[in-house]
C-alpha atoms as a PDB file:
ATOM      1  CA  UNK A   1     -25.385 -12.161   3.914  1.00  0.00           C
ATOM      2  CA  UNK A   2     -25.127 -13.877   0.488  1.00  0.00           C
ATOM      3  CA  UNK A   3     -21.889 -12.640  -1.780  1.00  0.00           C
ATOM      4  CA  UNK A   4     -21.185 -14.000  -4.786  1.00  0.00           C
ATOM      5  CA  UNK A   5     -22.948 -17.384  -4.076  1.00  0.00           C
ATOM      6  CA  UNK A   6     -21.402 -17.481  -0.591  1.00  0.00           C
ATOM      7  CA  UNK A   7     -23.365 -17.169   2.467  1.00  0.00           C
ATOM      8  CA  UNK A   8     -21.703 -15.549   5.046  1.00  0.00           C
ATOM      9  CA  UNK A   9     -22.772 -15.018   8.842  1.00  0.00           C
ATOM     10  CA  UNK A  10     -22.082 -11.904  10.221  1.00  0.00           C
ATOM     11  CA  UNK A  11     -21.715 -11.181  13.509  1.00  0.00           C
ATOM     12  CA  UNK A  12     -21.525  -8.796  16.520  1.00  0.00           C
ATOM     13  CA  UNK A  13     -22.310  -5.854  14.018  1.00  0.00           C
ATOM     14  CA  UNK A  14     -23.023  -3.494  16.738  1.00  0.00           C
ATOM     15  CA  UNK A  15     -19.766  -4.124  18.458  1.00  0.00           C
ATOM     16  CA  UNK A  16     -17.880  -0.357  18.550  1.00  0.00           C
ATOM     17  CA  UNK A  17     -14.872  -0.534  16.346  1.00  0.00           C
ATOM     18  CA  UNK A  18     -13.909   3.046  15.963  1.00  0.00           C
ATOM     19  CA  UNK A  19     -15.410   4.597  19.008  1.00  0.00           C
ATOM     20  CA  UNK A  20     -14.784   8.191  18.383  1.00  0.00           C
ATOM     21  CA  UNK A  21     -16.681   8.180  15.095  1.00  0.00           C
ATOM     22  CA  UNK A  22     -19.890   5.875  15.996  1.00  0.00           C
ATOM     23  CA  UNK A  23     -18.575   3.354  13.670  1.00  0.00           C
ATOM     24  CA  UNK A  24     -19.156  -0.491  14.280  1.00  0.00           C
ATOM     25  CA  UNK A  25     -18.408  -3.732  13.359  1.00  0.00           C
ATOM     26  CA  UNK A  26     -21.374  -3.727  10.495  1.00  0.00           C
ATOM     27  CA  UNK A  27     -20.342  -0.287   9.165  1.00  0.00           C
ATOM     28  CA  UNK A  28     -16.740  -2.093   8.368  1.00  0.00           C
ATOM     29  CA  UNK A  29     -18.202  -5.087   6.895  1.00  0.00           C
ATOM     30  CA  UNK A  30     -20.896  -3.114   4.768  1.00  0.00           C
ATOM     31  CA  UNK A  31     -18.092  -0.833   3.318  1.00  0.00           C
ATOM     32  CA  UNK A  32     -16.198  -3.824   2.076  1.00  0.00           C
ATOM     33  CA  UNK A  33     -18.843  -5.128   0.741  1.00  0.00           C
ATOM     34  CA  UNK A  34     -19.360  -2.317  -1.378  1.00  0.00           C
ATOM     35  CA  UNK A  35     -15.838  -1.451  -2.112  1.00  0.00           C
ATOM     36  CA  UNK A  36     -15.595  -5.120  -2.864  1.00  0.00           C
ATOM     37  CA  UNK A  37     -15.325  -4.950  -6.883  1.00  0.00           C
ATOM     38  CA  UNK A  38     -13.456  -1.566  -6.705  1.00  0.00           C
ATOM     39  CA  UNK A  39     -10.797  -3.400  -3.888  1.00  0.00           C
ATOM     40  CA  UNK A  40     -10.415  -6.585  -6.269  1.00  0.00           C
ATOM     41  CA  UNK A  41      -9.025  -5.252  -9.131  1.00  0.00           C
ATOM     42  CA  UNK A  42      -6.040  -3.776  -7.437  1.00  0.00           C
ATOM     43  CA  UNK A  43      -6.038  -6.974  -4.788  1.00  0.00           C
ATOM     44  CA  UNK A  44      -5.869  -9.011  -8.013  1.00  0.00           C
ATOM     45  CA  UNK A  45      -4.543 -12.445  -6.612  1.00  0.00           C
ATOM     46  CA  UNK A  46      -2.382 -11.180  -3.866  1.00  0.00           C
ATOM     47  CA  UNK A  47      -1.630 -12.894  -0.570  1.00  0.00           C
ATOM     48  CA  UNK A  48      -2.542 -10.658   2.303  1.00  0.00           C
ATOM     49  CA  UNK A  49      -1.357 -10.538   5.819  1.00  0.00           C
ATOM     50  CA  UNK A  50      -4.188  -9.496   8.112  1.00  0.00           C
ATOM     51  CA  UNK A  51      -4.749  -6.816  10.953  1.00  0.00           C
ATOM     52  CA  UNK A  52      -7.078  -7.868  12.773  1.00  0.00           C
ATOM     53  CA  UNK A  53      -8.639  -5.382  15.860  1.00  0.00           C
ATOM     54  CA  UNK A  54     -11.131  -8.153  17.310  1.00  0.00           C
ATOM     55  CA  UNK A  55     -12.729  -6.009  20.065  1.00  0.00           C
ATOM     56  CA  UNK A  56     -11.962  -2.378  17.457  1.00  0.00           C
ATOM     57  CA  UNK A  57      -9.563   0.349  18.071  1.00  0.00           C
ATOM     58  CA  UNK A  58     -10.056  -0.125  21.884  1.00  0.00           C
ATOM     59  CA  UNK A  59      -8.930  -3.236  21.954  1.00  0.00           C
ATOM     60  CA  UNK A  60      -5.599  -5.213  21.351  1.00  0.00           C
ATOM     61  CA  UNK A  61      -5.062  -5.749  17.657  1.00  0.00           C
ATOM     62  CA  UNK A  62      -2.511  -7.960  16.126  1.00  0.00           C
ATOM     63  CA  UNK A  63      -1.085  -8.863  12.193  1.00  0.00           C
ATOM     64  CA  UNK A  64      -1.892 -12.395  10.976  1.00  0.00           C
ATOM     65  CA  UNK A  65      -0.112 -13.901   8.314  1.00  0.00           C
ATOM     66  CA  UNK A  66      -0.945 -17.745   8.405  1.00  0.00           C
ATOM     67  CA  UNK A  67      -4.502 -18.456   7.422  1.00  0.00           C
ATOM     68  CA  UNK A  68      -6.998 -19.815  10.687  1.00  0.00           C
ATOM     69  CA  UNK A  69      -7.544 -23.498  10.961  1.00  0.00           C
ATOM     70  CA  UNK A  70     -11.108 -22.331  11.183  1.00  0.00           C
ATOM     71  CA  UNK A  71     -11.494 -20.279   8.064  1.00  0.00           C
ATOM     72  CA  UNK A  72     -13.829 -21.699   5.532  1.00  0.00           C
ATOM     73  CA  UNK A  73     -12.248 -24.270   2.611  1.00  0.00           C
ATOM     74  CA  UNK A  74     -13.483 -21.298  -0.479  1.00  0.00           C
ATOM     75  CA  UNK A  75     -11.064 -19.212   1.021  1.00  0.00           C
ATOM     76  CA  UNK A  76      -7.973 -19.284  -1.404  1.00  0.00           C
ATOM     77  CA  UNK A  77      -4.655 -19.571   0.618  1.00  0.00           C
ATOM     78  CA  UNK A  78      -1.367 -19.793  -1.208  1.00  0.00           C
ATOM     79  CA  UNK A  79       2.266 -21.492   0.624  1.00  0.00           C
ATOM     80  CA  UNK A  80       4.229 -19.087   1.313  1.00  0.00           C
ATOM     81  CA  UNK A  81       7.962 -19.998   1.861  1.00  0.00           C
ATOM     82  CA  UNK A  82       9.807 -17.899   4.418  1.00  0.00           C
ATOM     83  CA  UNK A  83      13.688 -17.094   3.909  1.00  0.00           C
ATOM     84  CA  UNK A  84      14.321 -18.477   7.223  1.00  0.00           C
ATOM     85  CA  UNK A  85      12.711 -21.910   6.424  1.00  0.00           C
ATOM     86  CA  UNK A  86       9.529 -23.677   6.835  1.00  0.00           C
ATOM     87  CA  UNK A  87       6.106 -21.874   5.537  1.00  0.00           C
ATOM     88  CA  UNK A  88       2.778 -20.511   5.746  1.00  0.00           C
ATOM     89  CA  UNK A  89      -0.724 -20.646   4.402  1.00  0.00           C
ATOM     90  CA  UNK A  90      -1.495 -16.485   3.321  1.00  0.00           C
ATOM     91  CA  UNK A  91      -4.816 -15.774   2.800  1.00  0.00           C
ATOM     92  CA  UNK A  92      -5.567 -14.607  -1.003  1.00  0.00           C
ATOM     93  CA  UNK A  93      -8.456 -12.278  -1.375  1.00  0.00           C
ATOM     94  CA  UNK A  94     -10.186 -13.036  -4.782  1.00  0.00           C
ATOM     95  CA  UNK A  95     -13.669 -12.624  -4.348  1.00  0.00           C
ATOM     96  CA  UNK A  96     -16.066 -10.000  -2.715  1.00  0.00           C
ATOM     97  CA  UNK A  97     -17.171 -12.988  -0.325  1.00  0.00           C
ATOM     98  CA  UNK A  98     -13.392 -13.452   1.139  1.00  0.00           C
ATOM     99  CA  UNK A  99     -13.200 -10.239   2.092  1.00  0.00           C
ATOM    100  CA  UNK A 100     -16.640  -9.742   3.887  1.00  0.00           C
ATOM    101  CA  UNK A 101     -15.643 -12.759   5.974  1.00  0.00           C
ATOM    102  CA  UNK A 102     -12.231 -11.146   6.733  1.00  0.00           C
ATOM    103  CA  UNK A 103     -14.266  -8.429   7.714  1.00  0.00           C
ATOM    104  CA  UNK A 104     -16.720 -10.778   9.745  1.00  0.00           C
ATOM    105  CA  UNK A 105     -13.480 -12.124  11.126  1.00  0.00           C
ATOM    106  CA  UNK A 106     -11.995  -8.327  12.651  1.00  0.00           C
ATOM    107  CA  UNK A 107      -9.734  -7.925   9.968  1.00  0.00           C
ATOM    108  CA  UNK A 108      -9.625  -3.717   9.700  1.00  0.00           C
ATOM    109  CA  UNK A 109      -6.692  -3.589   7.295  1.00  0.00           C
ATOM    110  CA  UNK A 110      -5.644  -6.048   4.650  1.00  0.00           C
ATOM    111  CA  UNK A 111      -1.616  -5.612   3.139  1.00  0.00           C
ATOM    112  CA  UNK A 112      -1.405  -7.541   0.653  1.00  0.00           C
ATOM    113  CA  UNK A 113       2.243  -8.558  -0.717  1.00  0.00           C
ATOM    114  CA  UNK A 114       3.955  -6.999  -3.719  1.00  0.00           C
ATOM    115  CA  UNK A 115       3.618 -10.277  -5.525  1.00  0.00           C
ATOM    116  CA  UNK A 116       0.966 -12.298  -6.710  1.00  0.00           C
ATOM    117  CA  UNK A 117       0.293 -15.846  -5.503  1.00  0.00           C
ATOM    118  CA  UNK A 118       1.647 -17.635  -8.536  1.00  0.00           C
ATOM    119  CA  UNK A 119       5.004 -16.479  -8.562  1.00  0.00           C
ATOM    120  CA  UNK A 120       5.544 -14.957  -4.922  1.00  0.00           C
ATOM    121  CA  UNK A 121       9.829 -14.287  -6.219  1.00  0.00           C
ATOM    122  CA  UNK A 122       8.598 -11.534  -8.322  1.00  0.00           C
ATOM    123  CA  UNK A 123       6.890  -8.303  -7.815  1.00  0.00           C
ATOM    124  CA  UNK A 124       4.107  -6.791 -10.004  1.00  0.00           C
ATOM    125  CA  UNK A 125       4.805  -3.019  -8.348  1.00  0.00           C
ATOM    126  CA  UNK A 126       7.275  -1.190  -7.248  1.00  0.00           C
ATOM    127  CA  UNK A 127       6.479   1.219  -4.123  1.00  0.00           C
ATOM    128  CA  UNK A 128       7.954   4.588  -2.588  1.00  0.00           C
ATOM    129  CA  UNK A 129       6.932   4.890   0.787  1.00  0.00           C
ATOM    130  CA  UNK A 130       6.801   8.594   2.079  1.00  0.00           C
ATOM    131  CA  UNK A 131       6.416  10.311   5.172  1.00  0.00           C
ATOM    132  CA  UNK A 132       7.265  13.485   7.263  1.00  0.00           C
ATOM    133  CA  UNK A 133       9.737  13.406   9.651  1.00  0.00           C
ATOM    134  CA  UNK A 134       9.343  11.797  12.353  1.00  0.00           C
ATOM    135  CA  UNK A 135       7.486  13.815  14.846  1.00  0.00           C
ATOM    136  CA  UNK A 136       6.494  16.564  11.778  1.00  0.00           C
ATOM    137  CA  UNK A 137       3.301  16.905  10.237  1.00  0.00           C
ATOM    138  CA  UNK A 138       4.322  18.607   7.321  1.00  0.00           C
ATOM    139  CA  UNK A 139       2.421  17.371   4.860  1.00  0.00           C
ATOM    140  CA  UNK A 140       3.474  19.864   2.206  1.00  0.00           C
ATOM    141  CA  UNK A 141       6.977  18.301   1.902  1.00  0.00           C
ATOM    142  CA  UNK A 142       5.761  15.327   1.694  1.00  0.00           C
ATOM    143  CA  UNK A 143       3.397  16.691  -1.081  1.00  0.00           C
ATOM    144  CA  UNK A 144       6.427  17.875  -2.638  1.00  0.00           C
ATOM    145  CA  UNK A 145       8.048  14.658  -2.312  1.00  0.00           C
ATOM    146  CA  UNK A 146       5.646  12.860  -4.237  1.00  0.00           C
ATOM    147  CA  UNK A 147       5.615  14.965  -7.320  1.00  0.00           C
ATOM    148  CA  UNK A 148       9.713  15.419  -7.053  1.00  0.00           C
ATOM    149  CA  UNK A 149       9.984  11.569  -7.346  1.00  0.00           C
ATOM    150  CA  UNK A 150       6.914  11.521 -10.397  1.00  0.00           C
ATOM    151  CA  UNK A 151       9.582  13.950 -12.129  1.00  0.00           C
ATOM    152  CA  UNK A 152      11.976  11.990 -11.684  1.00  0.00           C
ATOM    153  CA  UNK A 153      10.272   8.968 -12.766  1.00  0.00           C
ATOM    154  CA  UNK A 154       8.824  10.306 -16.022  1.00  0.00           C
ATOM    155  CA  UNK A 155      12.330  11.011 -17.470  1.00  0.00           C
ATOM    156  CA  UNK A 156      12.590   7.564 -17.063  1.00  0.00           C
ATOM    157  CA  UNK A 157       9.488   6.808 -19.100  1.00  0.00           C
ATOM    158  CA  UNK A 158       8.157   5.641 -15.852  1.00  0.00           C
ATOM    159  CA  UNK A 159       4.259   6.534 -15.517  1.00  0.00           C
ATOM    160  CA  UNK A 160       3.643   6.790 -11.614  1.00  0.00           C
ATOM    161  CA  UNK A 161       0.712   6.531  -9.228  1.00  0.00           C
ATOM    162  CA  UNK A 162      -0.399   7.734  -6.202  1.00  0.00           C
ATOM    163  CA  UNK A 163      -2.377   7.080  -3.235  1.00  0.00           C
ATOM    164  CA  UNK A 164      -2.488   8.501   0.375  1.00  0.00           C
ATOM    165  CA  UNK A 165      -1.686   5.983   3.068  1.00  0.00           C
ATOM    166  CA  UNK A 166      -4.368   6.971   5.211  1.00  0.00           C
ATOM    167  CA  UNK A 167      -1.755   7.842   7.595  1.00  0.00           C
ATOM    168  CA  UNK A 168       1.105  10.326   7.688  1.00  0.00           C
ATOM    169  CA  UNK A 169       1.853  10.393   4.247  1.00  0.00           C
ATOM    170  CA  UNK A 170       1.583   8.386   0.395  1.00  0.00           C
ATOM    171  CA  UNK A 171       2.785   6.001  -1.669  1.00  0.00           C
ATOM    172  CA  UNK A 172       3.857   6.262  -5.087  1.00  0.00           C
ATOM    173  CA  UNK A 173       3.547   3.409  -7.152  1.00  0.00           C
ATOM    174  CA  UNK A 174       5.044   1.834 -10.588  1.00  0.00           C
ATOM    175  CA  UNK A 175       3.383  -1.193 -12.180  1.00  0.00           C
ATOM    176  CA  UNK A 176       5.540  -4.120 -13.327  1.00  0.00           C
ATOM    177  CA  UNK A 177       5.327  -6.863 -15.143  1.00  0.00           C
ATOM    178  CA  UNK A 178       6.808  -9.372 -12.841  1.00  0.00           C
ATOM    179  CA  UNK A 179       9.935  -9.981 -14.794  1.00  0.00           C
ATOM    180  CA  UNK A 180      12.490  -9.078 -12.624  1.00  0.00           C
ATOM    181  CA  UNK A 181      12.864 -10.321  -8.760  1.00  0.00           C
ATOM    182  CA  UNK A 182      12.766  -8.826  -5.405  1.00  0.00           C
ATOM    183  CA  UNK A 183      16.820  -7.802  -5.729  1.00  0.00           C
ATOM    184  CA  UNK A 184      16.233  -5.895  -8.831  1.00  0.00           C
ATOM    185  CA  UNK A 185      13.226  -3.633  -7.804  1.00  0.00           C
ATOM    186  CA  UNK A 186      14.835  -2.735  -4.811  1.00  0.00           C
ATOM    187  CA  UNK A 187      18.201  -1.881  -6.097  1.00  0.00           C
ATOM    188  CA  UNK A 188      15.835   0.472  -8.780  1.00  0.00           C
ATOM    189  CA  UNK A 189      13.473   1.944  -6.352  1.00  0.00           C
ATOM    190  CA  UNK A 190      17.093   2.327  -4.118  1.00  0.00           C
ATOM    191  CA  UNK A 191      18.983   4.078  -7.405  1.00  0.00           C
ATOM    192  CA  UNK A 192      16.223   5.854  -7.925  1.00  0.00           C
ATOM    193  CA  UNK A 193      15.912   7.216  -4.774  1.00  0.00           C
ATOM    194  CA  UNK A 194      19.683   8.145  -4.731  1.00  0.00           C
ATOM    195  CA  UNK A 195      19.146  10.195  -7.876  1.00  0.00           C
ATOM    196  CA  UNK A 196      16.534  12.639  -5.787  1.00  0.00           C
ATOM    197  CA  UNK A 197      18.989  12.824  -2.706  1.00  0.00           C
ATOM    198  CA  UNK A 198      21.766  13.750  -4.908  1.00  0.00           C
ATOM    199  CA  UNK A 199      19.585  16.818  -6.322  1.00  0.00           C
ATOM    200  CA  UNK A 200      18.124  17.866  -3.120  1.00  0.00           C
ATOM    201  CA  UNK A 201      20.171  16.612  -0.689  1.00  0.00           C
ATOM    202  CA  UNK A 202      18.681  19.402   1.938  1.00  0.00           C
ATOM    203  CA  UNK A 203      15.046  17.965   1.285  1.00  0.00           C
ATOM    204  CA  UNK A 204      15.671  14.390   1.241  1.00  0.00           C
ATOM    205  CA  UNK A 205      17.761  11.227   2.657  1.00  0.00           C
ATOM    206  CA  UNK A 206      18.374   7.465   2.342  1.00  0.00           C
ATOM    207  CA  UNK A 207      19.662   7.241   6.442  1.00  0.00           C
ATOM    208  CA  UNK A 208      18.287   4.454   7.722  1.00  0.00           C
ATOM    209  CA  UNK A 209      18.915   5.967  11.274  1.00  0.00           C
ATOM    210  CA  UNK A 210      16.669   8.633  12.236  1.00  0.00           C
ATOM    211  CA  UNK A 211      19.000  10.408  13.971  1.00  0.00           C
ATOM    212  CA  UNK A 212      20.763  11.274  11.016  1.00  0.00           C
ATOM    213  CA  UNK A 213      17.982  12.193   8.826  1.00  0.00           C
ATOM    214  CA  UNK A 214      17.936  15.700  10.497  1.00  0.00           C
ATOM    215  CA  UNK A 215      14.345  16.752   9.775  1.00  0.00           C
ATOM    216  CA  UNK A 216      15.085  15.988   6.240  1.00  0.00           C
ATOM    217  CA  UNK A 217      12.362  13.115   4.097  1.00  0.00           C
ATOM    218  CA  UNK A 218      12.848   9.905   4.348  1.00  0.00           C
ATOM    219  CA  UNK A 219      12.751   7.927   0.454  1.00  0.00           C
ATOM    220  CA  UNK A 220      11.305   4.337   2.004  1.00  0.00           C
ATOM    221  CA  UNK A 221      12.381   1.845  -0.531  1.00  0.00           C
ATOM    222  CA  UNK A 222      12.243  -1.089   2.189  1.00  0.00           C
ATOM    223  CA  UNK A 223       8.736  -2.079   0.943  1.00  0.00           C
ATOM    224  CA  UNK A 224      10.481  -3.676  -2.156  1.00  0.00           C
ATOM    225  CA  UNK A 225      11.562  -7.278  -0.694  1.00  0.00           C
ATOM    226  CA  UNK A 226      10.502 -10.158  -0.349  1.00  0.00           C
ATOM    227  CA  UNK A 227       7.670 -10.980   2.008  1.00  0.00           C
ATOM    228  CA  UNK A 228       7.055  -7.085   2.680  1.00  0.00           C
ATOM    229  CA  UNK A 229       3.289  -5.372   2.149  1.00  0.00           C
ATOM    230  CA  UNK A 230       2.128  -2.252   1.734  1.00  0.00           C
ATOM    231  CA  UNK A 231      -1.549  -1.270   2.547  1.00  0.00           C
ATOM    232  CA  UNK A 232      -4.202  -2.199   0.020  1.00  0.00           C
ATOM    233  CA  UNK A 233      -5.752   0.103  -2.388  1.00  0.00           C
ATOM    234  CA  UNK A 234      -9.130   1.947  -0.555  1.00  0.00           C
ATOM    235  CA  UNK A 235      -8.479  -0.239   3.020  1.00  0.00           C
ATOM    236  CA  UNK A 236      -9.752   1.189   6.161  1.00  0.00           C
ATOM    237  CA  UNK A 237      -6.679   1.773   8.170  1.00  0.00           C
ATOM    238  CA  UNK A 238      -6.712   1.159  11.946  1.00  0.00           C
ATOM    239  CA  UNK A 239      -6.481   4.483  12.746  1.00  0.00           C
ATOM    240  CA  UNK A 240      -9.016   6.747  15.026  1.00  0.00           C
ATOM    241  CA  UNK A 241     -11.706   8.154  12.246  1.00  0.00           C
ATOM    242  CA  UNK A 242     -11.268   5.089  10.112  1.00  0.00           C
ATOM    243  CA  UNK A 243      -9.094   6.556   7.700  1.00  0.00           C
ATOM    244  CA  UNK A 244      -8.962   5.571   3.613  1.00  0.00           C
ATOM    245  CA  UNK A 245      -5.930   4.422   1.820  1.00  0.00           C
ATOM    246  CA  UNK A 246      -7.149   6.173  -1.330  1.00  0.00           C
ATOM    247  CA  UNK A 247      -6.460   6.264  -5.281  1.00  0.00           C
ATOM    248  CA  UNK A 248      -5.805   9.935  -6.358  1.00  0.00           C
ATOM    249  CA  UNK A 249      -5.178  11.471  -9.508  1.00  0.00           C
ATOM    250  CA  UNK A 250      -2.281  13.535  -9.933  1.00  0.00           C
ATOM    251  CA  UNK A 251      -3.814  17.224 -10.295  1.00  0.00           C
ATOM    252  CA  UNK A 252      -5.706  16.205  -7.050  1.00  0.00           C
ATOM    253  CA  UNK A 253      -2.290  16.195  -5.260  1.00  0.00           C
ATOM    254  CA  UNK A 254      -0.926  18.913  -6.620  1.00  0.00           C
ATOM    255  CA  UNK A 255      -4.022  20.709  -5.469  1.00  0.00           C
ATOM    256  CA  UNK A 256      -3.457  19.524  -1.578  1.00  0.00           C
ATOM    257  CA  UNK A 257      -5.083  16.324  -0.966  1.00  0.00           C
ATOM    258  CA  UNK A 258      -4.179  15.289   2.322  1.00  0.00           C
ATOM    259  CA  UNK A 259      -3.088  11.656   3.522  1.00  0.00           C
ATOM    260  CA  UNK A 260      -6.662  11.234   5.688  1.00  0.00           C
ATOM    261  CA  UNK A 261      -8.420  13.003   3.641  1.00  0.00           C
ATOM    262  CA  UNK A 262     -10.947  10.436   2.855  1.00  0.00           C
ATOM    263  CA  UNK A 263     -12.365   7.705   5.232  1.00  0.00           C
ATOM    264  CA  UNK A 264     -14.962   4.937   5.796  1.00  0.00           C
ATOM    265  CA  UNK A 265     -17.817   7.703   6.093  1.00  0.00           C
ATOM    266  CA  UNK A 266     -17.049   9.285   2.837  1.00  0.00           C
ATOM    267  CA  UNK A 267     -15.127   7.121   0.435  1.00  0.00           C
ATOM    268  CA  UNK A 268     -18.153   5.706  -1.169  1.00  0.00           C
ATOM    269  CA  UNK A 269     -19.553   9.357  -1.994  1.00  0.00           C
ATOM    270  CA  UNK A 270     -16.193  10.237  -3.522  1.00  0.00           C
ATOM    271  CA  UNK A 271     -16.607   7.324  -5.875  1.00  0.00           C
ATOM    272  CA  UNK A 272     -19.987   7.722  -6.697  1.00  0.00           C
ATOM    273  CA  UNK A 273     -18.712  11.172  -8.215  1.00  0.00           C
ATOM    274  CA  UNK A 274     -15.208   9.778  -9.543  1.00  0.00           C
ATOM    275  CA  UNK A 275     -14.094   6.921 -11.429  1.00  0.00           C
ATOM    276  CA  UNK A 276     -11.154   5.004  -9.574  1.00  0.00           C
ATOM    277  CA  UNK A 277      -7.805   6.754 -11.026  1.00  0.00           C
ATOM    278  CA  UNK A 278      -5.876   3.991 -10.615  1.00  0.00           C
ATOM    279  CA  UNK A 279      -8.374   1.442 -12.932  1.00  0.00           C
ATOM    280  CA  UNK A 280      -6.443   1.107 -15.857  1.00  0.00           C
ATOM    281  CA  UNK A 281      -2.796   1.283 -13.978  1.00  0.00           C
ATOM    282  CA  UNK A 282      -2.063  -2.226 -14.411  1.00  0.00           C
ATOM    283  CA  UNK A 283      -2.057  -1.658 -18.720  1.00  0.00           C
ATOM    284  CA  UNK A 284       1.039   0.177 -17.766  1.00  0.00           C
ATOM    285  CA  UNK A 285       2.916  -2.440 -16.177  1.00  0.00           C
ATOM    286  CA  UNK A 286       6.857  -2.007 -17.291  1.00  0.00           C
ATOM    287  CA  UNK A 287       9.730  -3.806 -17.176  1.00  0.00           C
ATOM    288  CA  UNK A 288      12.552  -2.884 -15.300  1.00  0.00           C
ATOM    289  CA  UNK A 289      15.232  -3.991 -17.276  1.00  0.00           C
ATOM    290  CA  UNK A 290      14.552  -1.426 -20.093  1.00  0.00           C
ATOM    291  CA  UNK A 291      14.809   1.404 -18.008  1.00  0.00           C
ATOM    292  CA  UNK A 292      18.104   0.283 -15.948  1.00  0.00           C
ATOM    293  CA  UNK A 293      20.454   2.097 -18.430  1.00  0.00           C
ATOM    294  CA  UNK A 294      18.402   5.215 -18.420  1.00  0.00           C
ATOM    295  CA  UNK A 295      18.507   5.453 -14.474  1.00  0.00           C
ATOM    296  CA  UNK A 296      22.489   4.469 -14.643  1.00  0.00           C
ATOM    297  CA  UNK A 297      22.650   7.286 -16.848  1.00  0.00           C
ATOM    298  CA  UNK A 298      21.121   9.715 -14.804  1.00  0.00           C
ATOM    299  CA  UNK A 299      22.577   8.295 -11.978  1.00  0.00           C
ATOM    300  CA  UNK A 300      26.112   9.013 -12.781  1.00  0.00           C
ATOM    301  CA  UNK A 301      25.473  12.694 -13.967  1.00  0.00           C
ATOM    302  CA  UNK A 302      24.793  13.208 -10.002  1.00  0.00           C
ATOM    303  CA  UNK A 303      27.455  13.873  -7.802  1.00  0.00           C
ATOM    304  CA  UNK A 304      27.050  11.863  -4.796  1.00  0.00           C
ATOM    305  CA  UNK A 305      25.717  13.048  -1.746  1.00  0.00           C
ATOM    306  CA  UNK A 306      27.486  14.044   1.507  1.00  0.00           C
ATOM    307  CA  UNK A 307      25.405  11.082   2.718  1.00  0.00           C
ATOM    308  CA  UNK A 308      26.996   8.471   0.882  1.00  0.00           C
ATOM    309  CA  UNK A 309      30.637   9.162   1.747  1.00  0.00           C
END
């Protein structure tokens, strides 16, 4: 297969990788191939860790973070310190040919990190993570959820995103300029969160400790540290039915798209009849700092929650 002036040798492209839906090792690799360009811009010089299924769903998979001795020299890696000492070599996925040969090499899923290779201190996007309760499959809250917290976030002259996960739920996203560091963007997305508990402290909780979230939403804000990922934009997830993490507008939301509603047998047809909604999100990219006052502000008008006593 030749990609962008790369050759790349695929292989075992019959090999089942999502048994239940006839899907193979080819299918996965074609699809990124064509969501390659689409994928990029939203990859856009991010270190990824991999997870990699090398005999499919039936198989054992496993996450990779350091980059295989064996990968080809093209293939951008970046150091990546770890808080605990010492390093690794993340792969970087800047061209349509890297990821085909992640692809070629079982890689299902890429999650890339929340900051891009050239300054890995400082995130470029700020991330709610949302789910139903555990064991729930209410995907109306979590619906609700989502366009609570893009409320929220546009009195703060915050424009939000959206995708589904391709799991149990979505993410709702805030582009940044990379100005402030990990500690900062979490203790936003955190204040942030606290504001939407203190409203609707029956719908929604910060508990860490499922036990105590008592059927009530979970605000994930965890995703905003250092060395954490979150599922790339329009990645097959590793999931029976090879389920799309996928861009959506909000009106489609609001009108009840679902968190699988697209997948690898589909996707392309959705955007042959709609442009990506997320293509021009990183023009919007913020900073922080000038909206710190305005969530303090908000923040103290908000009783506190029984939660936080």
């Amino acid at each position: 297969m030749q990609i962008d002036g790369r050759h790349i040798e695929t292989s075992n492209r019959d090999k089942p990788f999502f048994p239940e839906a006839g899907l193979t090792k080819g299918d996965l690799v074609d699809y990124y191939a064509d969501l390659g360009d689409t994928m990029l811009v939203h990859l856009d010089g991010h270190p990824v860790s991999l997870q990699r299924f090398p005999d499919g769903l039936d198989g054992e998979g496993f996450y990779q973070k350091d980059a295989s001795a064996h990968f080809p020299d093209w293939l951008t890696r970046v150091r990546f310190p770890k808080r605990e000492g010492g390093h690794f070599m993340a792969p970087v996925i800047d061209s349509r040919a890297a990821l085909v040969y992640l692809a070629d090499q079982a890689m299902i899923t890429p999650h890339p990190y929340l900051a891009r290779a050239d300054d890995l201190e400082r995130p470029d996007r700020l991330i709610f993570d949302l789910d139903p309760p555990e064991g729930g499959r209410d995907v109306a809250s979590v619906r609700r959820a989502a366009l609570d917290l893009r409320g929220l976030l546009d009195e703060l002259s915050l424009s939000a995103w959206v995708q589904t996960t391709g799991s149990r739920g979505f993410h709702v996203v805030v582009p940044l300029d990379a100005g402030a560091d990990f500690d900062a963007s979490r203790a936003f997305a955190r204040d942030t969160a606290r504001v939407l508990v203190r409203r609707h402290p029956d719908r929604y909780t910060l508990a860490q400790r499922k036990r105590q979230r008592r059927g009530r939403i979970f605000l994930d804000v965890m995703r905003n540290a250092y060395g954490a990922t979150a599922v790339a934009p329009y990645a097959v997830r590793a999931l029976a039915g090879a389920p799309v993490a996928t861009q959506l507008s909000w009106p489609e939301l609001e009108r009840g798209a679902t968190p699988r509603g697209w997948t690898l047998g589909n996707l392309r047809r959705r955007l042959a009849q709609k442009a990506d909604p997320w293509a021009e999100m990183a023009r919007h990219a913020v900073a922080l700092s000038a909206h710190r006052e305005a969530l303090d502000r908000l923040l103290a008008r908000e009783p506190p929650a029984e939660e936080e006593a």
